[in-house]
Protein backbone atom coordinates (compact mmCIF):
# COMPACT_ATOMS: atom_id res chain seq x y z
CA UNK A 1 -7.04 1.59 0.84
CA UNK A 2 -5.98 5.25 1.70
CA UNK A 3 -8.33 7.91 2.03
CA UNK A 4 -8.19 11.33 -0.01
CA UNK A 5 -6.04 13.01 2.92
CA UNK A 6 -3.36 9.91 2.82
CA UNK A 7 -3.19 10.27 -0.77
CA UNK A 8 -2.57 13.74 -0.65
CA UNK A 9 -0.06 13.75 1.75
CA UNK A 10 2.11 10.84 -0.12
CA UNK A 11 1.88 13.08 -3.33
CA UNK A 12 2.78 16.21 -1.40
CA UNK A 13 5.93 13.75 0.28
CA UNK A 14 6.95 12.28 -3.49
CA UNK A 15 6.79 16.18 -5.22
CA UNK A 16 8.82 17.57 -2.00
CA UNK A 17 11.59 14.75 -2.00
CA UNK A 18 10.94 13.58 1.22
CA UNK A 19 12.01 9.93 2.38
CA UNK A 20 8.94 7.77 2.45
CA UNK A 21 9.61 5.63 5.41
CA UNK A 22 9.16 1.78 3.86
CA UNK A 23 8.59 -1.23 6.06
CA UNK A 24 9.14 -4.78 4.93
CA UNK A 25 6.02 -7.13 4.89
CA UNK A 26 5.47 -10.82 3.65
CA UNK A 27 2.18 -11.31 1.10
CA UNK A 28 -0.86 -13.19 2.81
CA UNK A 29 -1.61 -14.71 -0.35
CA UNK A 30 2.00 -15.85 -2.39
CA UNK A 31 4.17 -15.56 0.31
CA UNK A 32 6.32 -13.37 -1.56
CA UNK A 33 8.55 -10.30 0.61
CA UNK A 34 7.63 -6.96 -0.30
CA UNK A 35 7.59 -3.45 1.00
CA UNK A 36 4.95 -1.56 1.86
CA UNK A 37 4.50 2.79 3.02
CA UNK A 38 2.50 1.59 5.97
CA UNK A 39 3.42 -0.59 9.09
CA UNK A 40 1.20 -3.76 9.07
CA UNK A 41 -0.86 -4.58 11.31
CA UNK A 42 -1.06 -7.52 12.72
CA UNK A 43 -4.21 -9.77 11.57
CA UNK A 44 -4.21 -7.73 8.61
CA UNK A 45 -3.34 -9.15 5.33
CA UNK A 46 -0.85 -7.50 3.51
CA UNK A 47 -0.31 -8.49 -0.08
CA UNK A 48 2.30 -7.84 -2.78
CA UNK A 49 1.59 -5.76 -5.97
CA UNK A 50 0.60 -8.62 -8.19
CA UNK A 51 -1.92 -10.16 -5.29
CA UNK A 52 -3.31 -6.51 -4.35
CA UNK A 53 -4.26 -6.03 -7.58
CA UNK A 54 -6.23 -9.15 -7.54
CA UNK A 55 -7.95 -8.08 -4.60
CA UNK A 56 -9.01 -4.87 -4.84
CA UNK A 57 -12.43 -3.20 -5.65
CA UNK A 58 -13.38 -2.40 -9.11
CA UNK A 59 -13.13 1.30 -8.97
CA UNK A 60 -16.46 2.93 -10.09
CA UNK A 61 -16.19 5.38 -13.23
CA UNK A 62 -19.91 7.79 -13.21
């Protein structure tokens, strides 16, 4: 999950055109290849947009 600062540097990146640098992962739950804007780490699961979305935390609307 990235933090408010992450965030706001990866907007700041997309407005300003620069190259977000992309590294190639393999989902730890289908298997499928995918790219991700972070280097995995290893013993980390990485998963593809489909799985992540299964995975993550309801976000909490107060």
């Amino acid at each position: 999950m990235l933090t408010v600062l992450k965030r706001k540097k990866v907007k700041r990146e997309m407005q300003y055109g620069m190259p977000r640098q992309m590294y190639d992962a393999t989902c730890s739950d289908c298997g499928q290849t995918t790219q991700v804007p972070f280097k995995p780490a290893e013993g980390r699961p990485v998963y593809c947009r489909n799985c992540y979305q299964k995975h993550k935390k309801p976000s909490s609307n107060y």
